[in-house]
C-alpha atoms as a PDB file:
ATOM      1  CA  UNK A   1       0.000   0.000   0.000  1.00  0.00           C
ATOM      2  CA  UNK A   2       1.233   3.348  -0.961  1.00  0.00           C
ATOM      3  CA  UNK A   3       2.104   5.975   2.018  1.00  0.00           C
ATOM      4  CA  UNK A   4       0.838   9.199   2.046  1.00  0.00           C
ATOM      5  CA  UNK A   5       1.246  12.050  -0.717  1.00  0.00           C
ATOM      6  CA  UNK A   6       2.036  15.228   1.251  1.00  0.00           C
ATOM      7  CA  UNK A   7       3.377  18.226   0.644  1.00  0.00           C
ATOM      8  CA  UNK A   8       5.701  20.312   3.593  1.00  0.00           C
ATOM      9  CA  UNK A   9       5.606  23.731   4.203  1.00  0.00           C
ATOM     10  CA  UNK A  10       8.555  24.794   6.765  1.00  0.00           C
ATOM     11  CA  UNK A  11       7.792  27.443   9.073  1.00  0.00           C
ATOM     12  CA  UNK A  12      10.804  28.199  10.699  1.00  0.00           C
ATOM     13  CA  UNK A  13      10.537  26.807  14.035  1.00  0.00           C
ATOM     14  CA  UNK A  14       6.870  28.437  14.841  1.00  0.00           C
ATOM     15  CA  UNK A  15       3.780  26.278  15.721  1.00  0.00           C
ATOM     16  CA  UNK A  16       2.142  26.444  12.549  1.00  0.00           C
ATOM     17  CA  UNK A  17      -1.545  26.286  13.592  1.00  0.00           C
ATOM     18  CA  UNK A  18      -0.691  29.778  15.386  1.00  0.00           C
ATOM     19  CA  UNK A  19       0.307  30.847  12.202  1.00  0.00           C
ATOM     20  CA  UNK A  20      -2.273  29.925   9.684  1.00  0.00           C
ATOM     21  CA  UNK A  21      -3.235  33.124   8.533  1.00  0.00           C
ATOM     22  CA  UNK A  22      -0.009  33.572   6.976  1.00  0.00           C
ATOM     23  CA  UNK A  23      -0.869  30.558   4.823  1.00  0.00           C
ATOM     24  CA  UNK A  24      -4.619  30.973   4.165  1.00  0.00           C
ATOM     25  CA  UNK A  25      -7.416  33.862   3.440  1.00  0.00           C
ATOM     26  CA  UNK A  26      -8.937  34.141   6.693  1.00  0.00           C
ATOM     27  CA  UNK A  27     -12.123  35.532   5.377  1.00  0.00           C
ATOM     28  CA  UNK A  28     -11.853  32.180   2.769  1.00  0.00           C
ATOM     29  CA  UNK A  29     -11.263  29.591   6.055  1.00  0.00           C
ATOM     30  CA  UNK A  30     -14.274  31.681   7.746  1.00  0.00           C
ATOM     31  CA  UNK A  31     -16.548  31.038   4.342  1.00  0.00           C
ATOM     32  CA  UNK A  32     -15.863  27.309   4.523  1.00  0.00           C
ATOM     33  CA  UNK A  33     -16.119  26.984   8.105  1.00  0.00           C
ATOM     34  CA  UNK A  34     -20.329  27.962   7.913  1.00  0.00           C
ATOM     35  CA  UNK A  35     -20.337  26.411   4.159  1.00  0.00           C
ATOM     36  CA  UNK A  36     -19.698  23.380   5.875  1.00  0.00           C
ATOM     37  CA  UNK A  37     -21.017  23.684   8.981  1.00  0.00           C
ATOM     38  CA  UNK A  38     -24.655  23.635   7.629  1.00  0.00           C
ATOM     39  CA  UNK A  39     -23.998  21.078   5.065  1.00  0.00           C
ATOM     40  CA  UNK A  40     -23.141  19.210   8.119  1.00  0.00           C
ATOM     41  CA  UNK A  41     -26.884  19.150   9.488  1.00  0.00           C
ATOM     42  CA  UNK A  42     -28.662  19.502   6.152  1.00  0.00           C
ATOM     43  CA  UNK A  43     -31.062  17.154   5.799  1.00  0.00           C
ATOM     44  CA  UNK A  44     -31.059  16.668   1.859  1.00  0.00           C
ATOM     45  CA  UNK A  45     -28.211  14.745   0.153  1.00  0.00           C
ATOM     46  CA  UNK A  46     -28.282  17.107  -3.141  1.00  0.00           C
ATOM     47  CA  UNK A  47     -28.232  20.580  -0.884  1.00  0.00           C
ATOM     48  CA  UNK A  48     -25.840  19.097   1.442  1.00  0.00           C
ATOM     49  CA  UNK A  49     -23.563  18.374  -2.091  1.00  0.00           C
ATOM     50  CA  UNK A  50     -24.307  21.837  -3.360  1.00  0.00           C
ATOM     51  CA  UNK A  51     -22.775  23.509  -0.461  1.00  0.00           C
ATOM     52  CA  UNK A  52     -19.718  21.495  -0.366  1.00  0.00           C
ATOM     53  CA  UNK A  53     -19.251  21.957  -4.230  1.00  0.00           C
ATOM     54  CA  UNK A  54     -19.000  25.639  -3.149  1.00  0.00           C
ATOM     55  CA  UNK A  55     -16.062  25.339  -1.368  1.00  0.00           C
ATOM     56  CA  UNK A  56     -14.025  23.551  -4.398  1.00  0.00           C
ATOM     57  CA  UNK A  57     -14.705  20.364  -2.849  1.00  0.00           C
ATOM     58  CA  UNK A  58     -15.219  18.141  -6.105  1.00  0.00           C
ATOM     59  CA  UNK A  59     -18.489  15.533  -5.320  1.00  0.00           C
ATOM     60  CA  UNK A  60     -19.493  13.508  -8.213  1.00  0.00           C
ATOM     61  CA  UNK A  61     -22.592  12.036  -9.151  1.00  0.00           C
ATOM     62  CA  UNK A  62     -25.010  10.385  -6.468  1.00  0.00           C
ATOM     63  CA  UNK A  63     -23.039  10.926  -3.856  1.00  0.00           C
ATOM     64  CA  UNK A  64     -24.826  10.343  -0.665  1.00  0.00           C
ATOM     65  CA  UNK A  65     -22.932  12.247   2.827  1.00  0.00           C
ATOM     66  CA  UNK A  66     -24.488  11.116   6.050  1.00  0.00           C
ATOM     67  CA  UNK A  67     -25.355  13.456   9.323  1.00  0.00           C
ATOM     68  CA  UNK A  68     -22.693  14.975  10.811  1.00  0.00           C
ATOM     69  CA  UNK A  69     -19.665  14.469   8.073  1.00  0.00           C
ATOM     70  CA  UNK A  70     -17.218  16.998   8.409  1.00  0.00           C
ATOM     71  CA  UNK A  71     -14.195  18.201   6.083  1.00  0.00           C
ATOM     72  CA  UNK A  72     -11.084  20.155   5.888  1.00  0.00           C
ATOM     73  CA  UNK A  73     -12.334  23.743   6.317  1.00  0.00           C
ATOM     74  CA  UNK A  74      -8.944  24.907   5.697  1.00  0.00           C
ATOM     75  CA  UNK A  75      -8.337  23.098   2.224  1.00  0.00           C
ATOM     76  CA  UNK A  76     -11.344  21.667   1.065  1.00  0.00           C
ATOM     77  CA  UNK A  77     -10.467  22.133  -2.000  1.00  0.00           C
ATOM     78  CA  UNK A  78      -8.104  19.288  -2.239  1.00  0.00           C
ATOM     79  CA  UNK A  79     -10.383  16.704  -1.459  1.00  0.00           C
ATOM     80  CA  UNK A  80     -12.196  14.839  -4.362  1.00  0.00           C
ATOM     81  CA  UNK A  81     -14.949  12.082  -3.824  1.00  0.00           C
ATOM     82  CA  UNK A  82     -16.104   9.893  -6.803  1.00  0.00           C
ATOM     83  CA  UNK A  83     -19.290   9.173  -8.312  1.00  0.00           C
ATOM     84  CA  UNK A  84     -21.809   7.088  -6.530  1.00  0.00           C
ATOM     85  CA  UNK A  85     -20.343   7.166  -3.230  1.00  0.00           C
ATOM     86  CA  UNK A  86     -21.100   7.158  -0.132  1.00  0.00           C
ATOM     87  CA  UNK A  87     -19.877   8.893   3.439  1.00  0.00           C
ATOM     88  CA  UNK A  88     -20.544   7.462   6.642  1.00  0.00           C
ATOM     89  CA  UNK A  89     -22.192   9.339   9.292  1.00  0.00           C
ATOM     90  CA  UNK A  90     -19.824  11.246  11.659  1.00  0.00           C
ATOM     91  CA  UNK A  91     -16.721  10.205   9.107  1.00  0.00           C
ATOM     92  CA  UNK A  92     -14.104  13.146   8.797  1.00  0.00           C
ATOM     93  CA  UNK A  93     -12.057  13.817   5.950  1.00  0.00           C
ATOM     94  CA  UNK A  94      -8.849  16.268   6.406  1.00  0.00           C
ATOM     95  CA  UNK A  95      -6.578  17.925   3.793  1.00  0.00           C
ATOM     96  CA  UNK A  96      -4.137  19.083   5.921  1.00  0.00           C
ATOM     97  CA  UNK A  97      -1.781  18.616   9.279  1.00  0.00           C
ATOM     98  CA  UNK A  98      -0.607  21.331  11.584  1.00  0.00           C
ATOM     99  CA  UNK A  99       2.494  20.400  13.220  1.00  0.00           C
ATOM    100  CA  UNK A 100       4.807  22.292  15.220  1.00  0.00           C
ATOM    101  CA  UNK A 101       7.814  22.704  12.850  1.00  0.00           C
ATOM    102  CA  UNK A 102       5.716  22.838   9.449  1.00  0.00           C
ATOM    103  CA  UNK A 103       2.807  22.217   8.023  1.00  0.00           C
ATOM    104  CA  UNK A 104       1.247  19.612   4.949  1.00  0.00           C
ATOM    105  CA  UNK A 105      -1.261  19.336   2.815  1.00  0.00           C
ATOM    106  CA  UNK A 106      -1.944  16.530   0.782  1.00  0.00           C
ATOM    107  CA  UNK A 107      -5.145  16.125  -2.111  1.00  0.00           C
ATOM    108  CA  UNK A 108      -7.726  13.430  -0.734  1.00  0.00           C
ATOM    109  CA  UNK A 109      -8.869  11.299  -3.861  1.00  0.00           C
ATOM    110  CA  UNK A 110     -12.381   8.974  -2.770  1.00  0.00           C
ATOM    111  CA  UNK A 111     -12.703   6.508  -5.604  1.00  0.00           C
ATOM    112  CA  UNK A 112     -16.173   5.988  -7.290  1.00  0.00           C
ATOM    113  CA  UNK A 113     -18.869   3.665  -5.652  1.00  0.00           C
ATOM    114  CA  UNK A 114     -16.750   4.161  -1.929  1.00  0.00           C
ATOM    115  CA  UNK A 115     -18.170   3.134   1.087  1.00  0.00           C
ATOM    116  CA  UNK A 116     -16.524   5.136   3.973  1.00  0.00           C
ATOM    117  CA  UNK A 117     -17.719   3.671   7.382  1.00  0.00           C
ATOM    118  CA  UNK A 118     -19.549   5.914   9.861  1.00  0.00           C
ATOM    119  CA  UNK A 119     -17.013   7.475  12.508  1.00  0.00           C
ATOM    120  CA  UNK A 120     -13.706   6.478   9.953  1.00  0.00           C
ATOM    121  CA  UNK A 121     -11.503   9.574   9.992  1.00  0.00           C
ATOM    122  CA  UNK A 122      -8.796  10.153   6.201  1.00  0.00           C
ATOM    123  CA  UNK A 123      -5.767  11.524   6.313  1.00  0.00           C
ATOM    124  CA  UNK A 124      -4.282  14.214   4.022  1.00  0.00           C
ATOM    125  CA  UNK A 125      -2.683  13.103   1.119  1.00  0.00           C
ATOM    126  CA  UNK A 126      -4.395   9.355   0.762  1.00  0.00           C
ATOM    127  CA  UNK A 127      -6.513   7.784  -1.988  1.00  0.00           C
ATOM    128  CA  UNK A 128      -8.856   5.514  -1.660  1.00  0.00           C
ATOM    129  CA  UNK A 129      -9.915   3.179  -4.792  1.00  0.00           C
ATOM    130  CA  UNK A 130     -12.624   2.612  -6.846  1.00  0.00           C
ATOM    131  CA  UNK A 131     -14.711   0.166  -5.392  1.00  0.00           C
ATOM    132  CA  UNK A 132     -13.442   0.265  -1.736  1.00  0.00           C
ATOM    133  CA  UNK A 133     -15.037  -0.510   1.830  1.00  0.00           C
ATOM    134  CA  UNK A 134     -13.736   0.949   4.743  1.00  0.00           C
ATOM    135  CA  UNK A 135     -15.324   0.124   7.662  1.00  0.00           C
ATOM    136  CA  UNK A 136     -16.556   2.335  10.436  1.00  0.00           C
ATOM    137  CA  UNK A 137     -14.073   4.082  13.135  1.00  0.00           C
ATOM    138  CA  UNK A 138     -11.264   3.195  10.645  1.00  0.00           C
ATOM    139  CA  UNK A 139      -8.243   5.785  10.057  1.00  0.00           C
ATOM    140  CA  UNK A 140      -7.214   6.057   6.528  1.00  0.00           C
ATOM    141  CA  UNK A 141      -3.894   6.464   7.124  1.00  0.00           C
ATOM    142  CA  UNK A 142      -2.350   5.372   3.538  1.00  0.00           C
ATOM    143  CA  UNK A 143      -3.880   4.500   0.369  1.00  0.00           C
ATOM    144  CA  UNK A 144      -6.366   2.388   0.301  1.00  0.00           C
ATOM    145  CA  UNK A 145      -6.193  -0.046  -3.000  1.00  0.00           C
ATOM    146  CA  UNK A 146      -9.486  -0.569  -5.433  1.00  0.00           C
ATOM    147  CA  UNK A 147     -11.831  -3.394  -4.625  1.00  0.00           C
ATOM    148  CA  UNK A 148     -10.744  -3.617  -1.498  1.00  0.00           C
ATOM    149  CA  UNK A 149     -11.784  -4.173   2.484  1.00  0.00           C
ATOM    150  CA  UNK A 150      -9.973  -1.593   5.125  1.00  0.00           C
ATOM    151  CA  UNK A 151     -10.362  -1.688   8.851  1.00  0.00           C
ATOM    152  CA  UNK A 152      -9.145  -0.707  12.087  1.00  0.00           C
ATOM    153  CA  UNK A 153      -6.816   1.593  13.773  1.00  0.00           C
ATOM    154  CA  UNK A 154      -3.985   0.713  12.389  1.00  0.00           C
ATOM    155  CA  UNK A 155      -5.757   0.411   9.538  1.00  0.00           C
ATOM    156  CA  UNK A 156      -5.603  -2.975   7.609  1.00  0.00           C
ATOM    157  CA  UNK A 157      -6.533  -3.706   3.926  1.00  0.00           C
ATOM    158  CA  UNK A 158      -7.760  -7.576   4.853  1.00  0.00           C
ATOM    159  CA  UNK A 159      -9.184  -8.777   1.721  1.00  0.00           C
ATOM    160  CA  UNK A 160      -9.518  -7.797  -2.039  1.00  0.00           C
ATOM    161  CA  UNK A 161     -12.892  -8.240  -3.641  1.00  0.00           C
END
């Protein structure tokens, strides 16, 4: 399985998360943040797709995103989830890591026809096949290869389809 695509920003010794607005808009992170917050609780799949699409988030046909989803409000436009998908309830999908000496960001690809597990949490910089399962609570911590069956924390790919 392939590891994580990230890319690292130094910044010079400084906690990055204290320094975030010297990497994003503020006024863009503040947009996302209520874009997403009430597709979070919207109760119809196509609105709740609409909003996100508004961010630069790229959802493809029929995608269905359960209650309480949340994504990256910081780079939401770096995550990509396939046709006919579908996003557990609770699941969280992040594009980016704050870390003390630097930061990353990494694109999140969802493959097409994706099931991602209620309360599963993705990493920045992974992609998850066409035609995957990930089971719920699981952290997507690498790539997840097509046709495949992904659980746990570590996460485990235990079976090809």
């Amino acid at each position: 399985m392939g590891r994580r695509n990230l890319e690292s920003r130094a910044t010079g010794g400084k906690n990055s998360l204290r320094h975030i607005w010297e990497s994003r808009d503020p006024l863009r992170v503040v947009f996302n943040f209520l874009v997403i917050y009430t597709a979070k609780y919207a109760p119809f799949l196509e609105l709740k797709n609409d909003l996100l699409r508004l961010t630069g988030m790229k959802i493809g046909d029929g995608v269905s995103i359960g209650l309480a989803a949340m994504f990256d409000i910081f780079y939401p436009e770096l995550i990509e989830i396939g046709d006919n998908s579908i996003i557990g309830y609770n699941a969280t999908i992040i594009a980016h890591e704050y870390l003390i000496k630097e930061m990353r960001v990494g694109r999140v690809k969802i493959g097409k026809n994706v099931m991602l597990g209620a309360n599963s949490t993705v990493l920045a910089g992974v992609c998850i096949g066409d035609g995957a399962i990930v089971s719920a609570a699981a952290l997507v911590d690498r790539t997840v290869p097509k046709n495949s069956f992904a659980k746990g924390n570590p996460m485990k790919v235990v079976k090809k389809k």
